[in-house]
C-alpha atoms as a PDB file:
ATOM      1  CA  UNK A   1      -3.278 -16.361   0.988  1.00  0.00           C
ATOM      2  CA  UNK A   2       0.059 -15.978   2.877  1.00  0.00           C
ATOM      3  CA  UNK A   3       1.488 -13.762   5.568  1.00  0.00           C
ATOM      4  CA  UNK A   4       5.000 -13.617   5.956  1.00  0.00           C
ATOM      5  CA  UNK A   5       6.510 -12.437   9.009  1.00  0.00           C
ATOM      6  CA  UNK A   6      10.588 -11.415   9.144  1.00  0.00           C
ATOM      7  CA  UNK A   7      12.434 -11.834  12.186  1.00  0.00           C
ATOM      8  CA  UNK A   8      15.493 -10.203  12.586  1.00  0.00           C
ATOM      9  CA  UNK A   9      17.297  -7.449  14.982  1.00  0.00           C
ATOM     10  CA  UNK A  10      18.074  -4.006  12.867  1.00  0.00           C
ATOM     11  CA  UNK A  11      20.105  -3.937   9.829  1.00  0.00           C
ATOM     12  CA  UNK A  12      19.723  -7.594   9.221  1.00  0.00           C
ATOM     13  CA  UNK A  13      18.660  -6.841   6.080  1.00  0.00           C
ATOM     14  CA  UNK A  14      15.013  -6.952   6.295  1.00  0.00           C
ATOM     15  CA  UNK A  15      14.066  -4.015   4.064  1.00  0.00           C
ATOM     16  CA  UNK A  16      16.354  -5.155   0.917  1.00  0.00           C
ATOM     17  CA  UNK A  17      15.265  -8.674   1.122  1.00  0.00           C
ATOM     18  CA  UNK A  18      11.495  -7.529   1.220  1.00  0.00           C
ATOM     19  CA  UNK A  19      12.406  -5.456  -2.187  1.00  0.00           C
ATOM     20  CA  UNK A  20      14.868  -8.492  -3.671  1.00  0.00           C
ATOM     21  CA  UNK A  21      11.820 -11.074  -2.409  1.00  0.00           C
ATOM     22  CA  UNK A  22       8.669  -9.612  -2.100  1.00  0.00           C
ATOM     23  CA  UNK A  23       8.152  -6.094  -3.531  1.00  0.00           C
ATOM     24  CA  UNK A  24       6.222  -7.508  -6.678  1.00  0.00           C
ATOM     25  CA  UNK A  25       4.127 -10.001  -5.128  1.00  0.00           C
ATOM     26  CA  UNK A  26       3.333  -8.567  -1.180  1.00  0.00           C
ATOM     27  CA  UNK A  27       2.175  -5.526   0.510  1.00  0.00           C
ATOM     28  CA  UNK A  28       4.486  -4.171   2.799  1.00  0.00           C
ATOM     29  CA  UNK A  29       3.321  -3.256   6.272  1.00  0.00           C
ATOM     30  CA  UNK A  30       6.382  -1.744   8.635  1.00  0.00           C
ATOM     31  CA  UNK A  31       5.503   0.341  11.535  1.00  0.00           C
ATOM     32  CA  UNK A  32       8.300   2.236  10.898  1.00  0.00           C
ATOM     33  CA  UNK A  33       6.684   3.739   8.195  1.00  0.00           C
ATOM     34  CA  UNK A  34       3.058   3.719   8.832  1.00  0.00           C
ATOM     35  CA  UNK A  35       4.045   5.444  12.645  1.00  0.00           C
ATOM     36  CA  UNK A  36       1.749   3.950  14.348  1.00  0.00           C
ATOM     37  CA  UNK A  37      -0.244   0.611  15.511  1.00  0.00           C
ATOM     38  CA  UNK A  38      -3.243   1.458  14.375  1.00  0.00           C
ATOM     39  CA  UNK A  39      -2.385   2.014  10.697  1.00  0.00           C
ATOM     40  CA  UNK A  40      -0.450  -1.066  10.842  1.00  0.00           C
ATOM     41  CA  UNK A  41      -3.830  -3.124  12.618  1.00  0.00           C
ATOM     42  CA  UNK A  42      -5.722  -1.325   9.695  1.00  0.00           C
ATOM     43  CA  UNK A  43      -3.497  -2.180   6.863  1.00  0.00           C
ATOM     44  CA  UNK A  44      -2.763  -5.987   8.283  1.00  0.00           C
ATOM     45  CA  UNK A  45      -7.231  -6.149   8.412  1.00  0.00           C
ATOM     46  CA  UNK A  46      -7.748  -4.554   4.948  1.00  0.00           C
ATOM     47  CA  UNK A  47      -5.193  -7.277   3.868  1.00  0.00           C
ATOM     48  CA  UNK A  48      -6.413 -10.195   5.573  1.00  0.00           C
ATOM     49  CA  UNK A  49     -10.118  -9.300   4.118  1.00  0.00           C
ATOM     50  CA  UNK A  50      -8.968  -8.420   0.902  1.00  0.00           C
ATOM     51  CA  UNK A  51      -6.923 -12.105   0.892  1.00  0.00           C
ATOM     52  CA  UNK A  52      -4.012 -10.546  -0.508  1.00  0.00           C
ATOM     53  CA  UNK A  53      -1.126 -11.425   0.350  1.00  0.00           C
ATOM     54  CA  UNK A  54       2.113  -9.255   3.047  1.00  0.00           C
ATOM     55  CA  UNK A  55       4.420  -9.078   5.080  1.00  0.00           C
ATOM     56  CA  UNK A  56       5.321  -8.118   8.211  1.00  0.00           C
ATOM     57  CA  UNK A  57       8.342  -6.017   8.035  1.00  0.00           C
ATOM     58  CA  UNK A  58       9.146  -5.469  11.447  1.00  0.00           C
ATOM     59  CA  UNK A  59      11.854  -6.745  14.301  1.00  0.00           C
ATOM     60  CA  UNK A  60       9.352  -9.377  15.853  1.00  0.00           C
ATOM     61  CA  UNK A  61      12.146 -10.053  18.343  1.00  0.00           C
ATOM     62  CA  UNK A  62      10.039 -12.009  20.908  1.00  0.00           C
ATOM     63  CA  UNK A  63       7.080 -14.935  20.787  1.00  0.00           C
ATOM     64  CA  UNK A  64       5.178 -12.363  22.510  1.00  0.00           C
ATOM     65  CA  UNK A  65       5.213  -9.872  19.917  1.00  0.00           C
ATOM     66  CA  UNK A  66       4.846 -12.713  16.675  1.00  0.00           C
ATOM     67  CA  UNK A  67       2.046 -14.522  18.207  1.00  0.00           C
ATOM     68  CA  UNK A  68      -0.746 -11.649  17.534  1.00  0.00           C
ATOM     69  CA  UNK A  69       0.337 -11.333  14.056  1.00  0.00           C
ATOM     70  CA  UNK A  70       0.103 -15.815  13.732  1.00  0.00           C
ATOM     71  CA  UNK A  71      -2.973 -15.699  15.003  1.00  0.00           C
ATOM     72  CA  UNK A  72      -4.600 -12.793  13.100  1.00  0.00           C
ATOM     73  CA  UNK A  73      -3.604 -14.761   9.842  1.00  0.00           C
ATOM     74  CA  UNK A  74      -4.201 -18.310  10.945  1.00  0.00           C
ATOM     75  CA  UNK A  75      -7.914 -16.840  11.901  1.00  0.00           C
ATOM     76  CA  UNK A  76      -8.347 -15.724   8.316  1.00  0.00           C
ATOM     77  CA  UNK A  77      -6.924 -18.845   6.522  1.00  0.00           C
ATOM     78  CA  UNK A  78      -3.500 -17.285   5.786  1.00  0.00           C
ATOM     79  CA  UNK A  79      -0.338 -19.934   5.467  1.00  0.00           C
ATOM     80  CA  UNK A  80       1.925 -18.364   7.874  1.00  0.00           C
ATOM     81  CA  UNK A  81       5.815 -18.037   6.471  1.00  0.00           C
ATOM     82  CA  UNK A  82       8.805 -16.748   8.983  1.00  0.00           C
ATOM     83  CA  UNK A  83      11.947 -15.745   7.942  1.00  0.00           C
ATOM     84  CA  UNK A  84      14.761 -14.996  10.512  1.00  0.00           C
ATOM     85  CA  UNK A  85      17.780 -12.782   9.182  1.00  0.00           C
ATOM     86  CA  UNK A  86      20.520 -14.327  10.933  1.00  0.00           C
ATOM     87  CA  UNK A  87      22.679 -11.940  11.289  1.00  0.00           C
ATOM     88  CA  UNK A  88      25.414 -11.778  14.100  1.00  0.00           C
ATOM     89  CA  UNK A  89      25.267  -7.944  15.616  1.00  0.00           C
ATOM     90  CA  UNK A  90      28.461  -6.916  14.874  1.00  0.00           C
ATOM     91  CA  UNK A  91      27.414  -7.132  10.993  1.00  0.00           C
ATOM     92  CA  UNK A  92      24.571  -5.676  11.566  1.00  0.00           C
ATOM     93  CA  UNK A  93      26.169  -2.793  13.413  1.00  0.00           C
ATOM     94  CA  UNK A  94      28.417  -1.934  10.303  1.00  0.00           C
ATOM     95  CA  UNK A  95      25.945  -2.107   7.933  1.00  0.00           C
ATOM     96  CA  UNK A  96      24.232   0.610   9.967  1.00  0.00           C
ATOM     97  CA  UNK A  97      27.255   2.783   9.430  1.00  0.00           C
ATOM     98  CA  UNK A  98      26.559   2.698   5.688  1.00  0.00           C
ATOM     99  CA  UNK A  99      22.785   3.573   5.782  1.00  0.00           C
ATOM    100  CA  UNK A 100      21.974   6.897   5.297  1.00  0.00           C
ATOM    101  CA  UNK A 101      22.011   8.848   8.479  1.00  0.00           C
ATOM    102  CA  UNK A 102      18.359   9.390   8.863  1.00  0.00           C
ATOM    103  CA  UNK A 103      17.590   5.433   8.540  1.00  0.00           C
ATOM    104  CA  UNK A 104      20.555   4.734  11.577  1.00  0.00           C
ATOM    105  CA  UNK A 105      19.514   3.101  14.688  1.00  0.00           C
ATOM    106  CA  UNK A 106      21.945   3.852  17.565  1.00  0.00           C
ATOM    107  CA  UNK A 107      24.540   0.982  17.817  1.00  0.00           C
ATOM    108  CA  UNK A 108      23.228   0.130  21.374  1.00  0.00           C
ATOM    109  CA  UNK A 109      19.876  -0.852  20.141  1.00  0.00           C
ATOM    110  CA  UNK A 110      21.694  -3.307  17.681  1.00  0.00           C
ATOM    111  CA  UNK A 111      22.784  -4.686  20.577  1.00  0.00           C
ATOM    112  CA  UNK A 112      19.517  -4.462  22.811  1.00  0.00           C
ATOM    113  CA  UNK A 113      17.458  -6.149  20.125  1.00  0.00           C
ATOM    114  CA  UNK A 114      20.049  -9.038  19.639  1.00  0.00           C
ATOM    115  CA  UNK A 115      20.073  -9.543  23.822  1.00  0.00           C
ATOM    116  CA  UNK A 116      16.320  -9.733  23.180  1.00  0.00           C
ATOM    117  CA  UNK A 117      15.982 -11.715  20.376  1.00  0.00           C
ATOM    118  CA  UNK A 118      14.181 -15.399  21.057  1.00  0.00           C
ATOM    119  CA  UNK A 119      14.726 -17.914  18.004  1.00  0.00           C
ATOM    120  CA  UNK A 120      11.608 -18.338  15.906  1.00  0.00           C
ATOM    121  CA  UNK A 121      10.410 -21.904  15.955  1.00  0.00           C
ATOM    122  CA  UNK A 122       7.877 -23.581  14.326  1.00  0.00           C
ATOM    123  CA  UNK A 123       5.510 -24.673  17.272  1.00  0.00           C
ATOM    124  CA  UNK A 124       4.891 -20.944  17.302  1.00  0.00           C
ATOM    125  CA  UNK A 125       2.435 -21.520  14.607  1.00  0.00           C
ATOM    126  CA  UNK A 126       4.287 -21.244  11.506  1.00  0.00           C
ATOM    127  CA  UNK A 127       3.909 -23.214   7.995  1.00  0.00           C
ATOM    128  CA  UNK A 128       6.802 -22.364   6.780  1.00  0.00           C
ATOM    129  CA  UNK A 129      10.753 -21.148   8.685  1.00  0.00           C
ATOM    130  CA  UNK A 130      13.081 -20.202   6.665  1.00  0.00           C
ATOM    131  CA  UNK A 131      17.087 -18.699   7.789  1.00  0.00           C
ATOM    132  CA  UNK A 132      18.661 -16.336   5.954  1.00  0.00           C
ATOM    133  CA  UNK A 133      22.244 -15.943   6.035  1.00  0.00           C
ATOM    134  CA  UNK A 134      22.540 -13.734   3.283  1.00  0.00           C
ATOM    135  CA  UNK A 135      19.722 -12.217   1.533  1.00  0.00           C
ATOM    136  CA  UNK A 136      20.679 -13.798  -1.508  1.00  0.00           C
ATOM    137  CA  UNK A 137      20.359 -17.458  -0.837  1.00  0.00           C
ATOM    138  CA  UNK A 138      17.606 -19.179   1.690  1.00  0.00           C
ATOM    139  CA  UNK A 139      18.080 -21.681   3.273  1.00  0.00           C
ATOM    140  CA  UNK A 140      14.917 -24.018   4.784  1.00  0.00           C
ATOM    141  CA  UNK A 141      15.040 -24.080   8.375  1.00  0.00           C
ATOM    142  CA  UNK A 142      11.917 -26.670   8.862  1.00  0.00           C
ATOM    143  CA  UNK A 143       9.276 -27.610   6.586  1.00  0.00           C
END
């Protein structure tokens, strides 16, 4: 049973390393998608009881904002797994340009979320931290 959590401001790459990663093995629970907390505290329960295993596909900027979702799966006997998609802004704000318009974030919030951001750590209650640098290679942050 596993939870893994992403970290990363928008456009890090989240999304396409979920599908490159995780689309054959983990639900996917983004609040972007679902719209609103309470389908995302439904579908994160009806995992956690079903033990199967997902991930959080959301910013999860802060330690205030991870720690509900570490201690919901650490409660239910889930190995907590964090990856942070390192990603300076400025990258991030180009790739924006190329999504398609209706998936852009305003450049400013690029920026926001990267002011914002505080570095995931494993006294937060992780098992695993993981960087990623590019979505195609991982590196191990701590073990």
């Amino acid at each position: 049973m596993e939870m893994v959590l992403f970290i990363g401001i928008p456009a890090s790459g989240k999304s396409s390393f979920y599908k490159e990663r995780f689309f054959l093995t983990h639900v996917r629970i983004n609040r972007d998608m679902l719209k609103t907390r309470r389908r995302e505290e439904l579908l994160i329960r009806a995992c956690l009881e079903g033990k199967t295993k997902f991930v959080v596909e959301n910013t999860n900027l802060t330690c205030a904002v991870r720690a509900p979702y570490i201690t919901l799966a650490k409660n239910a006997g889930f190995r907590v797994v964090g990856y942070f998609l390192d990603l300076p802004a400025p990258e991030a704000v180009n790739r924006n340009k190329l999504r398609p318009e209706q998936e852009r974030v305003p450049a400013v919030a690029i920026w926001a979320a990267r002011k914002r951001l505080e570095l995931p750590a494993m006294d937060q209650g992780f098992d695993e931290l993981h960087t990623v640098t590019d979505t195609k290679s991982v590196q191990t942050q701590i073990l």
